[in-house]
Protein backbone atom coordinates (compact mmCIF):
# COMPACT_ATOMS: atom_id res chain seq x y z
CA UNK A 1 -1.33 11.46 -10.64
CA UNK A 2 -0.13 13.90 -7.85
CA UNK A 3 0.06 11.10 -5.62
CA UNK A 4 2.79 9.19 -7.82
CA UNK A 5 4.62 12.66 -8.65
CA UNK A 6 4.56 13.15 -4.49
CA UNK A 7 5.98 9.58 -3.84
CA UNK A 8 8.57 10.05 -6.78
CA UNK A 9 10.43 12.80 -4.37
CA UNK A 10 11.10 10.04 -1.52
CA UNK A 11 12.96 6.88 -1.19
CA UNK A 12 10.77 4.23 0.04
CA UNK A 13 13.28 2.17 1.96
CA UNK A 14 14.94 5.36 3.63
CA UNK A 15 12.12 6.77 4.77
CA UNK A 16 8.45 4.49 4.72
CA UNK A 17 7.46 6.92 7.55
CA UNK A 18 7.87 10.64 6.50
CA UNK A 19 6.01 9.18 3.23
CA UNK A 20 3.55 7.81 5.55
CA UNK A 21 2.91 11.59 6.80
CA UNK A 22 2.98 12.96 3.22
CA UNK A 23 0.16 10.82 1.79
CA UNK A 24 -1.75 11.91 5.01
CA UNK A 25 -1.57 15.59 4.57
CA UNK A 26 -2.30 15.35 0.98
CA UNK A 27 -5.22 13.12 1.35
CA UNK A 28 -6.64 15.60 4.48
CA UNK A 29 -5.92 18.23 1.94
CA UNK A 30 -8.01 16.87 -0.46
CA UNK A 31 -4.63 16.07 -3.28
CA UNK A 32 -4.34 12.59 -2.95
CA UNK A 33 -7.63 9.53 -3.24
CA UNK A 34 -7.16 6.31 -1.00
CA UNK A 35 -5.49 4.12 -3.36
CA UNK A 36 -8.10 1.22 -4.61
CA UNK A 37 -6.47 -0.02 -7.69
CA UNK A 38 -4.31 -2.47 -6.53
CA UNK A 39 -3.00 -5.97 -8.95
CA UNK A 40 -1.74 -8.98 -8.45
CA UNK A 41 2.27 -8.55 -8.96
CA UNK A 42 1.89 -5.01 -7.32
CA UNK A 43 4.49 -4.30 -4.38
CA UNK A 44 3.16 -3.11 -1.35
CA UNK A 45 3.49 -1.34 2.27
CA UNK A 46 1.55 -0.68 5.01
CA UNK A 47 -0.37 2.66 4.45
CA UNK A 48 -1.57 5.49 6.70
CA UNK A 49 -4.69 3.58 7.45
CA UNK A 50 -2.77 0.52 9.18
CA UNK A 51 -3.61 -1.29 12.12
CA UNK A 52 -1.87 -4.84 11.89
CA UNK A 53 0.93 -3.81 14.13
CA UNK A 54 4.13 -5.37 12.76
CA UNK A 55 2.72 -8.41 11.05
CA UNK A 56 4.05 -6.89 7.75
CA UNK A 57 7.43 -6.96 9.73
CA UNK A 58 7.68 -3.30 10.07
CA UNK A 59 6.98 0.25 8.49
CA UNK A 60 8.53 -0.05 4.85
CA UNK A 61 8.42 -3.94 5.05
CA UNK A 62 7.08 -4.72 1.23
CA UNK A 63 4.75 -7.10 0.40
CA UNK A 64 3.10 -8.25 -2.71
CA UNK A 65 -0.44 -9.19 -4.19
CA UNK A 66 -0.94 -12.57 -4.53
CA UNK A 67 -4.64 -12.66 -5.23
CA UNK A 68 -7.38 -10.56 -5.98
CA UNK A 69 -11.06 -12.13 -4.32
CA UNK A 70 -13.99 -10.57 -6.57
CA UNK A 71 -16.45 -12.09 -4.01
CA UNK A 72 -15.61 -10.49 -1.64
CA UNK A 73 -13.26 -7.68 -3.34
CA UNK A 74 -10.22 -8.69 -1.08
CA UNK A 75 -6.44 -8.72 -1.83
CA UNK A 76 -4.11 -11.36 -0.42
CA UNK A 77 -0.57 -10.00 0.38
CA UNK A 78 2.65 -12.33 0.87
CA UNK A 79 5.12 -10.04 3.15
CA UNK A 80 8.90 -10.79 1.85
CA UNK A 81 10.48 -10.46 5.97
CA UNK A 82 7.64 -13.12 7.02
CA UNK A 83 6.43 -15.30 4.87
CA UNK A 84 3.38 -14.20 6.44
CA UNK A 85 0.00 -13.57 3.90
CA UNK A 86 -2.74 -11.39 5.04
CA UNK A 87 -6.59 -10.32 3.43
CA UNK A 88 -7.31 -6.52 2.70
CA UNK A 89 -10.27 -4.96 1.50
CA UNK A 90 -9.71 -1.49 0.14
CA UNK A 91 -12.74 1.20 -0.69
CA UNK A 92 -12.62 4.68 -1.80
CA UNK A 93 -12.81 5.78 1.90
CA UNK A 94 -10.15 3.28 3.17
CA UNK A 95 -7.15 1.34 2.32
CA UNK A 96 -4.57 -0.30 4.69
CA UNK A 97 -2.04 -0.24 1.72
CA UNK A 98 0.13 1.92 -0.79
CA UNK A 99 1.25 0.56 -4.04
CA UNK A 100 5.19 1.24 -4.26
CA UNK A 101 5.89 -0.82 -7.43
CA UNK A 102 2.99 -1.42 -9.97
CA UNK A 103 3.22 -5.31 -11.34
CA UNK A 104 4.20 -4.52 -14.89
CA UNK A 105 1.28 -5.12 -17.94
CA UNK A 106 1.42 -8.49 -19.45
């Protein structure tokens, strides 16, 4: 996708925020979709669409899915600094995360 060719140019633990700012200008440019296809295993960060403060531990803190909720389509997210697990719900329009390493296929 363009979104994983875009995020292939940066290093995620140099800089969390200038990627931050890319995935914003391509998604207001109409390039990049809210990412909604997250798995349990998947690595995660906070995304452009974050508003936990630093309970993640800080921009480019990762954090992985522990559990996906059909019922209520929610992810639980373990953050590696913390310890600290956390509920999302992610929709085409919004998502509070970005994938930065897809859980491999069993």
């Amino acid at each position: 996708t363009p979104f994983d060719l875009a995020v292939g140019m940066f290093e995620w633990r140099q800089a969390p925020s200038a990627i931050v700012e890319m995935v914003k200008t391509l998604r207001e440019s109409g390039v990049v979709a809210h990412a909604v296809q997250l798995k349990e295993g998947d690595t995660v960060v906070r995304g452009p669409e974050w508003d936990r403060q630093d309970r993640d531990g800080g921009a480019g803190k990762r954090g992985h899915v522990t559990q996906f909720d059909p019922r209520n389509s929610t992810y639980k997210v373990k953050w590696e600094s913390s310890g600290e697990e956390d509920r999302f719900s992610c929709t085409e329009q919004q998502c509070k995360l970005l994938v930065v390493e897809a859980a491999s296929a069993a």
